[in-house]
N, C-alpha and C. Protein backbone atom coordinates (compact mmCIF):
# COMPACT_ATOMS: atom_id res chain seq x y z
N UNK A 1 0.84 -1.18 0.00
CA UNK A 1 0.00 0.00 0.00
C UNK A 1 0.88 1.25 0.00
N UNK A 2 0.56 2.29 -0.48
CA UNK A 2 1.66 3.12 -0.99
C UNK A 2 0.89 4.56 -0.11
N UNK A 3 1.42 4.68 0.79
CA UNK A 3 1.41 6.23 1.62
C UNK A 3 1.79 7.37 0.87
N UNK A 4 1.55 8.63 1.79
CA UNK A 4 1.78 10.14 1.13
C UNK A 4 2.54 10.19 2.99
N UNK A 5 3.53 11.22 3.05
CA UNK A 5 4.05 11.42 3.89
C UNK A 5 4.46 13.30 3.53
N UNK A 6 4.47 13.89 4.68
CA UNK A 6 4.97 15.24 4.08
C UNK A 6 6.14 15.40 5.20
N UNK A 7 7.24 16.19 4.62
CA UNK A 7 7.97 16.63 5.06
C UNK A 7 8.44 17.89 5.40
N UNK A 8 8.37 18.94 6.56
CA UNK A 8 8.17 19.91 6.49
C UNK A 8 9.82 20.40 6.83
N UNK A 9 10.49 21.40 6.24
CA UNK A 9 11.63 21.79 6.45
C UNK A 9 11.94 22.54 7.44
N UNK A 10 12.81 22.81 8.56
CA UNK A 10 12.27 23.88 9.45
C UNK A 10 13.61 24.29 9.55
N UNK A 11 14.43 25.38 9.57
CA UNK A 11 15.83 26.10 9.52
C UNK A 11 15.06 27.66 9.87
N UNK A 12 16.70 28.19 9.85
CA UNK A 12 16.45 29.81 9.76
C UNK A 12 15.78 30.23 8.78
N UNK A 13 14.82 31.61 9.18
CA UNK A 13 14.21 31.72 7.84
C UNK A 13 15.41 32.48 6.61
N UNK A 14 14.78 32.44 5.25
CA UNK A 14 15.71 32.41 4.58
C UNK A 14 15.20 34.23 3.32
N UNK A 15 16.07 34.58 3.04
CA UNK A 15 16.12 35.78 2.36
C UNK A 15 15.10 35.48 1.12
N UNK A 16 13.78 34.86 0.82
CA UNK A 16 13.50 34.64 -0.49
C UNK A 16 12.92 36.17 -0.96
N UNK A 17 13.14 36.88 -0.66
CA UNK A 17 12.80 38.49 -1.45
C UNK A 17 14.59 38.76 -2.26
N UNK A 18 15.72 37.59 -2.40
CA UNK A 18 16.51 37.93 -2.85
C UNK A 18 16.44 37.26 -4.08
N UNK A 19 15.41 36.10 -4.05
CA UNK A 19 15.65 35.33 -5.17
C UNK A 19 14.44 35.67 -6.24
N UNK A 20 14.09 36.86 -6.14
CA UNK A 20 12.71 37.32 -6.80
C UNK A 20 13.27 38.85 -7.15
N UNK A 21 14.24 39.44 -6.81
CA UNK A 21 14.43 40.26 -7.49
C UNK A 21 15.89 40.51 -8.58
N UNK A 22 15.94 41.41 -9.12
CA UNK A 22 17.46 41.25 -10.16
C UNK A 22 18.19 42.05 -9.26
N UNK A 23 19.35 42.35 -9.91
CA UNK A 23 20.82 42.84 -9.43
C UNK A 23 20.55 44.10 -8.76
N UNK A 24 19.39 44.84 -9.79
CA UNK A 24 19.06 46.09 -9.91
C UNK A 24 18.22 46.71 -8.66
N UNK A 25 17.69 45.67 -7.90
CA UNK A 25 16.49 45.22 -6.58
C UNK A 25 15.05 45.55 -7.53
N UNK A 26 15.06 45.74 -8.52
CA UNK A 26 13.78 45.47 -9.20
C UNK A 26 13.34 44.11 -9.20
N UNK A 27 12.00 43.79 -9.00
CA UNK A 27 11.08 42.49 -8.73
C UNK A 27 10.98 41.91 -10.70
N UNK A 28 11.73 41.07 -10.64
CA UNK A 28 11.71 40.29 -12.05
C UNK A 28 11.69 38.95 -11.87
N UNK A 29 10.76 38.19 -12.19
CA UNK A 29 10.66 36.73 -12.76
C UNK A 29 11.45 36.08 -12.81
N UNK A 30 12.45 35.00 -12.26
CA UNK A 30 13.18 34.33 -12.79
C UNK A 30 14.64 35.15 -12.86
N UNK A 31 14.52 36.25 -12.31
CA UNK A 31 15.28 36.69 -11.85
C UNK A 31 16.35 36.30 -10.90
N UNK A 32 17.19 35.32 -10.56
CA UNK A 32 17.72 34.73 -9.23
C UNK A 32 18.92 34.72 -8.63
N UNK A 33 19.53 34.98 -7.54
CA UNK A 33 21.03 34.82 -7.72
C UNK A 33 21.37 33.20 -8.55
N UNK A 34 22.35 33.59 -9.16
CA UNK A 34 22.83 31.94 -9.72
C UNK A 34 22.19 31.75 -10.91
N UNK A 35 21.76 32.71 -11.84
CA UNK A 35 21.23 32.38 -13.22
C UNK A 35 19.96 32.28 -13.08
N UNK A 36 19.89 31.08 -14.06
CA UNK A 36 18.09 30.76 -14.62
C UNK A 36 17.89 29.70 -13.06
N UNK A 37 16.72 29.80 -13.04
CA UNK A 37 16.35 29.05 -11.93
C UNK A 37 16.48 27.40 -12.05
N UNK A 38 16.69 26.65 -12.86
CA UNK A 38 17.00 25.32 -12.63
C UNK A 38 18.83 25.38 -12.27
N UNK A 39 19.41 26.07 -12.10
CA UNK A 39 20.72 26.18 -11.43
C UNK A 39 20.66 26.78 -9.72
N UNK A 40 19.81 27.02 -9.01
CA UNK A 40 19.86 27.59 -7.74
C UNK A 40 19.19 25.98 -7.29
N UNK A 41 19.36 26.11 -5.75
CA UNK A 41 19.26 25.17 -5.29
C UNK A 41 19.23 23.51 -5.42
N UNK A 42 20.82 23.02 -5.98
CA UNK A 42 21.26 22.15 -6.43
C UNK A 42 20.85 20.75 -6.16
N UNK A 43 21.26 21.58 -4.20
CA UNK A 43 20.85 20.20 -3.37
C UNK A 43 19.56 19.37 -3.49
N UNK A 44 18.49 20.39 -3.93
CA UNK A 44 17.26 20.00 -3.73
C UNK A 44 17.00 19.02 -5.32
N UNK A 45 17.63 19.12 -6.25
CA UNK A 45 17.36 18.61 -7.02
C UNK A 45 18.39 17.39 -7.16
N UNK A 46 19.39 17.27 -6.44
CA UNK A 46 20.06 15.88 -6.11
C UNK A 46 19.07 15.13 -5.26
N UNK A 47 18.21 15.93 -4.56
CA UNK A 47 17.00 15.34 -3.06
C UNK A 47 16.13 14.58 -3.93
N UNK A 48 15.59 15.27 -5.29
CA UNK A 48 14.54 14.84 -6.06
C UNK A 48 15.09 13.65 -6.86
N UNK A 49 16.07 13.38 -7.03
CA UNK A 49 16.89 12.19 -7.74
C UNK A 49 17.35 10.96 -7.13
N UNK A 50 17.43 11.38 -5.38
CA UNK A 50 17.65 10.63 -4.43
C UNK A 50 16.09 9.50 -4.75
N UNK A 51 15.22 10.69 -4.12
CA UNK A 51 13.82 10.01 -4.27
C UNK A 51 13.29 8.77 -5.05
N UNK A 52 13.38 9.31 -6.33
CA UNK A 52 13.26 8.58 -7.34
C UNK A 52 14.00 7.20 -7.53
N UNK A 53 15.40 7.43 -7.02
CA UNK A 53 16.26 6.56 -6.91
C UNK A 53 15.55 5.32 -5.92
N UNK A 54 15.00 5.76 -4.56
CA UNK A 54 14.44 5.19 -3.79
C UNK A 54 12.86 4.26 -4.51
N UNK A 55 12.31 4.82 -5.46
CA UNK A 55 11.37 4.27 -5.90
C UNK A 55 10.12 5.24 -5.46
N UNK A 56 10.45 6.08 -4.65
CA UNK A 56 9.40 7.12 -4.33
C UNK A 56 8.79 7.80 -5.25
N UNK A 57 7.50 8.97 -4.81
CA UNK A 57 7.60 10.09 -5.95
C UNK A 57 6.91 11.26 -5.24
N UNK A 58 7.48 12.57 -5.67
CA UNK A 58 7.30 13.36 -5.02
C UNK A 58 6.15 13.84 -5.57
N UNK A 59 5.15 14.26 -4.94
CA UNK A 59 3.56 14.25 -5.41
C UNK A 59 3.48 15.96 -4.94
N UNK A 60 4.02 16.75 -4.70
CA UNK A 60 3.99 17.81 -4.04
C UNK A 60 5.23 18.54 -3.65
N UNK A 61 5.62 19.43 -3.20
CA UNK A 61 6.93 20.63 -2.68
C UNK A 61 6.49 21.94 -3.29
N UNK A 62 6.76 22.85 -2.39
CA UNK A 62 7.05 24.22 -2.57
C UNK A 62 8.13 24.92 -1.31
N UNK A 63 8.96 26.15 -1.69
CA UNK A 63 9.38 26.73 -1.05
C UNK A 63 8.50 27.72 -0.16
N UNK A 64 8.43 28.09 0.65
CA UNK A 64 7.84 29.26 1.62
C UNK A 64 8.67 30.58 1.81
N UNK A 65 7.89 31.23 1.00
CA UNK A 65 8.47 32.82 1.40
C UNK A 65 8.87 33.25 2.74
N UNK A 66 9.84 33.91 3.08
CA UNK A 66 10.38 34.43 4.45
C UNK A 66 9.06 34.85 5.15
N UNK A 67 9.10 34.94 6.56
CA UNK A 67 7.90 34.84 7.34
C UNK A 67 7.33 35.91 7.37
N UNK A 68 8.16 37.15 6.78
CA UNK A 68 7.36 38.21 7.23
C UNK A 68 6.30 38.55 5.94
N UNK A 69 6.05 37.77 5.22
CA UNK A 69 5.24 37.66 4.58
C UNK A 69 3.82 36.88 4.40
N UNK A 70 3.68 36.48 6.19
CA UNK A 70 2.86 35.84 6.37
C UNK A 70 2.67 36.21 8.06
N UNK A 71 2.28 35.53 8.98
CA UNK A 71 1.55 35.76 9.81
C UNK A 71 0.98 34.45 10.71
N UNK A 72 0.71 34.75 12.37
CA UNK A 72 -0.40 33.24 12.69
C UNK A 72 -1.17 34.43 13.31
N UNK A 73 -2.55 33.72 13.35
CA UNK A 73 -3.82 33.68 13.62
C UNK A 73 -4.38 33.11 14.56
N UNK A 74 -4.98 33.28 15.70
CA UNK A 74 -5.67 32.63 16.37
C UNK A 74 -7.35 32.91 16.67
N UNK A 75 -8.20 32.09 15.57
CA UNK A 75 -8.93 32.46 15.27
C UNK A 75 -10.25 32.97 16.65
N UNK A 76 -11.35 33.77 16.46
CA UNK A 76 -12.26 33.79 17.44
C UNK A 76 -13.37 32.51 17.62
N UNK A 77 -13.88 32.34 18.63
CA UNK A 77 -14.79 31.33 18.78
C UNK A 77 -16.23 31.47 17.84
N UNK A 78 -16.56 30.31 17.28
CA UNK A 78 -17.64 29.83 16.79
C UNK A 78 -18.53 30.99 15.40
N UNK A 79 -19.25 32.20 15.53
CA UNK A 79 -19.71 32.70 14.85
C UNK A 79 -18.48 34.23 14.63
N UNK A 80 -18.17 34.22 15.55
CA UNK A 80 -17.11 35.64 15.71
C UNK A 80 -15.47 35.21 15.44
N UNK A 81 -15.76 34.19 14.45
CA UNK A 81 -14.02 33.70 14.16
C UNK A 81 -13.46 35.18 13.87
N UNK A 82 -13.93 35.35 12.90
CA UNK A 82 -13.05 36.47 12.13
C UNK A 82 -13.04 37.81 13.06
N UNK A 83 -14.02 38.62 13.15
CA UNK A 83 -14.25 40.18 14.36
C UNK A 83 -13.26 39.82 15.62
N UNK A 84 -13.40 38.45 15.88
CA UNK A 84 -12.23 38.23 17.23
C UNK A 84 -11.15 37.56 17.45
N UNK A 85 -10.84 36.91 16.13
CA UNK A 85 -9.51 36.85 15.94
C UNK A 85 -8.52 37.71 16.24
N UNK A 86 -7.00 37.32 16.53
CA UNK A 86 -5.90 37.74 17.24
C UNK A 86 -4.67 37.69 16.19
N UNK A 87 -4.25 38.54 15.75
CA UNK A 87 -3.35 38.53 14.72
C UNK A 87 -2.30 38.82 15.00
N UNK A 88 -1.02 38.09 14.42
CA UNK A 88 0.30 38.45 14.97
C UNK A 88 1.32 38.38 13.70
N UNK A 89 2.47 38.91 13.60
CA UNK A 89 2.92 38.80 12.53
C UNK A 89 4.27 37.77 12.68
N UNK A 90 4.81 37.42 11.35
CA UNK A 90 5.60 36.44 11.38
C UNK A 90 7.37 37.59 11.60
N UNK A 91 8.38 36.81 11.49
CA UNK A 91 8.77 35.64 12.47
C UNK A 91 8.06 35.66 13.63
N UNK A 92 8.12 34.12 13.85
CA UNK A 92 7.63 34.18 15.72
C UNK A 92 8.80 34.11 16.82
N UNK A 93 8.44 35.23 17.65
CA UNK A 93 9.55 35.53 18.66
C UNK A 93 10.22 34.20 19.67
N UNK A 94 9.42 33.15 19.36
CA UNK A 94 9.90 31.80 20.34
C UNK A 94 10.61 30.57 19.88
N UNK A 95 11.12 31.28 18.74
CA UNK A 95 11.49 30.43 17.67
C UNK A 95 12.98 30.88 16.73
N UNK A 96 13.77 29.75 16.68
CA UNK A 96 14.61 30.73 15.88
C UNK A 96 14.72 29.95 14.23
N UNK A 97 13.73 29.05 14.03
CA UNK A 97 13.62 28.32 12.95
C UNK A 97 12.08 28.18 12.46
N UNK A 98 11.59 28.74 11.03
CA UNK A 98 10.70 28.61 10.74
C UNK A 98 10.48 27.61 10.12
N UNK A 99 9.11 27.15 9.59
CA UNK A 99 8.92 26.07 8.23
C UNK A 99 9.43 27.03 6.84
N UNK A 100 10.32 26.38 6.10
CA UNK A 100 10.89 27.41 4.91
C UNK A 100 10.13 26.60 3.56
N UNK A 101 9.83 25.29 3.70
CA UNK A 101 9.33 24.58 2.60
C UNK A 101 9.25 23.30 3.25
N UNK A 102 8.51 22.63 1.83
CA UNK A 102 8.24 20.73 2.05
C UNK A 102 7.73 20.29 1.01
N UNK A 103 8.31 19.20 1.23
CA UNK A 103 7.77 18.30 0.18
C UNK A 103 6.66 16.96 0.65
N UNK A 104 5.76 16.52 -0.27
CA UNK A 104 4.81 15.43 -0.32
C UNK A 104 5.41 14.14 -1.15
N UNK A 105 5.98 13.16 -0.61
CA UNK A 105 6.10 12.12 -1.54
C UNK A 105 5.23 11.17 -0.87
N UNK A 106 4.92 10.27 -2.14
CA UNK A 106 4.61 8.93 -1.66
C UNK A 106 5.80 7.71 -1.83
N UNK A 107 5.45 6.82 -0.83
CA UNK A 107 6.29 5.35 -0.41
C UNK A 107 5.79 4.44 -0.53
N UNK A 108 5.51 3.15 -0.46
CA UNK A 108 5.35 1.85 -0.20
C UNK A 108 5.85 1.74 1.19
N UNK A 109 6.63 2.17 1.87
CA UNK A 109 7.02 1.58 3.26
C UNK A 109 7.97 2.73 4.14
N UNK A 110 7.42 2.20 5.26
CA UNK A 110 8.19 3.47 6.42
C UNK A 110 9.78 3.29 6.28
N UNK A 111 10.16 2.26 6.15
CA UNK A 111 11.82 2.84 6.21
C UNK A 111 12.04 3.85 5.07
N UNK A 112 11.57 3.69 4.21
CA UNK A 112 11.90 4.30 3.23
C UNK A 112 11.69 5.96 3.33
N UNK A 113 10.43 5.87 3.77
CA UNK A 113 9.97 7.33 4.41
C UNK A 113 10.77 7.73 5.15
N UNK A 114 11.20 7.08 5.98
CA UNK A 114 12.69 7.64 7.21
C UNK A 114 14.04 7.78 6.36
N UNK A 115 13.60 6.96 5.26
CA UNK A 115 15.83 7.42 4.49
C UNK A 115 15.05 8.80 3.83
N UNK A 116 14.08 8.91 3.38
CA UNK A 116 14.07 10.10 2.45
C UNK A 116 13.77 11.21 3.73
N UNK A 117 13.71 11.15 5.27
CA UNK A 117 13.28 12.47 5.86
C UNK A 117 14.95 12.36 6.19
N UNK A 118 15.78 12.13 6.17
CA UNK A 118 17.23 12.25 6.45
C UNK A 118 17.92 12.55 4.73
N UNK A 119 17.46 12.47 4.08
CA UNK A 119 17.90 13.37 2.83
C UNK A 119 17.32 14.37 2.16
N UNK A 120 16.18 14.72 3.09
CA UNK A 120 15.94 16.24 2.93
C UNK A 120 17.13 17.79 2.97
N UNK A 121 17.51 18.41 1.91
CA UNK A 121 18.01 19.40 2.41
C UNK A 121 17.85 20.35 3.19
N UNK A 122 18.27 20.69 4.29
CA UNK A 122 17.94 21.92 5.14
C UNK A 122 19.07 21.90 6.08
N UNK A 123 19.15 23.53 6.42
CA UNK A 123 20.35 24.18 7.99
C UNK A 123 19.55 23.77 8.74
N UNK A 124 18.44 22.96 9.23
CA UNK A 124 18.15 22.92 10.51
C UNK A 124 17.59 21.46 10.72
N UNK A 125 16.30 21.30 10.86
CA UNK A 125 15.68 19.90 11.11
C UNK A 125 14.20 20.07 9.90
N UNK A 126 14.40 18.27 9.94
CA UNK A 126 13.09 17.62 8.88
C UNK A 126 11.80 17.20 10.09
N UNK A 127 10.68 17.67 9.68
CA UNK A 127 9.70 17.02 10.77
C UNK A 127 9.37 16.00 9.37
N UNK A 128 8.74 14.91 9.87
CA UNK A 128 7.93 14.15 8.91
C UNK A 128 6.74 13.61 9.07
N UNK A 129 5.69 13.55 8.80
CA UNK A 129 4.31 13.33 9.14
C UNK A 129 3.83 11.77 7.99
N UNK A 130 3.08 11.16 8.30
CA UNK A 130 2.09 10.37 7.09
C UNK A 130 0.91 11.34 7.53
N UNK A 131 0.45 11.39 5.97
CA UNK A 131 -1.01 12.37 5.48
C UNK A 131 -1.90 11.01 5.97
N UNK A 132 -2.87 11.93 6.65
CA UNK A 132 -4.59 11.22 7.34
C UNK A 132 -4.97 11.06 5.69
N UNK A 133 -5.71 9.78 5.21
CA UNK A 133 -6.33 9.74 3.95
C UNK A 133 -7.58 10.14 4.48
N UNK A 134 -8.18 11.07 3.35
CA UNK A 134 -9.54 11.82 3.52
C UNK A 134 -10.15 11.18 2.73
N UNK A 135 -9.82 10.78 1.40
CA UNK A 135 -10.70 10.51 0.66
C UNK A 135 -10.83 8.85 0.40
């Protein structure tokens, strides 16, 4: 039976307002340090080859923009979620490592899920979860 497992990356957060703009600090597309974008982040695409190698497949990944481009929430009770919600902005002060990205692969089997959360790239730590099937 073949699982979905996600892997969430958690390190320092990381400068991605550098990899979105040009030399110039104008906001351009594909713009990146290190050329065209299939040349920046190497490791991650040795990670995606690892995978495969393993028999896995990655069904999902994205990077996460630096935190201050986001925020937590603690929503209000029952009809007044939103009017009494509590808003705070990102980084969080109790923390010196955010989630920066993750990936979704699927496996056939937990060891396997455990070699691929130890060849995740990241400066800090891999959490790894199996996805609840919903459907």
């Amino acid at each position: 039976m073949t699982d979905t497992y996600v892997y969430l990356i958690h390190e320092p957060d990381w400068d991605s307002d550098a990899f979105l703009t040009g030399a110039d600090g104008d906001a351009h597309a594909g713009a990146v340090p290190g050329g065209e974008p299939q040349n920046n982040f190497p490791e991650h695409k040795a990670f995606q080859d690892a995978v495969a190698r393993l028999g896995a497949r990655i069904v999902g990944a994205a990077a996460l923009q630096n935190a201050r481009h986001g925020g937590q929430v603690t929503p209000g009770a029952g009809d007044r979620a939103h009017e009494d919600a509590v808003y705070s902005d990102g980084p969080y002060p109790d923390t010196s490592e955010v989630v920066s990205g993750f990936y979704m692969v699927e496996t056939d089997d937990e060891e396997t899920a455990r070699r691929i959360a130890a060849l995740v790239p990241t400066g800090g730590h891999i959490e790894w979860r199996k996805v609840f099937p919903i459907s």
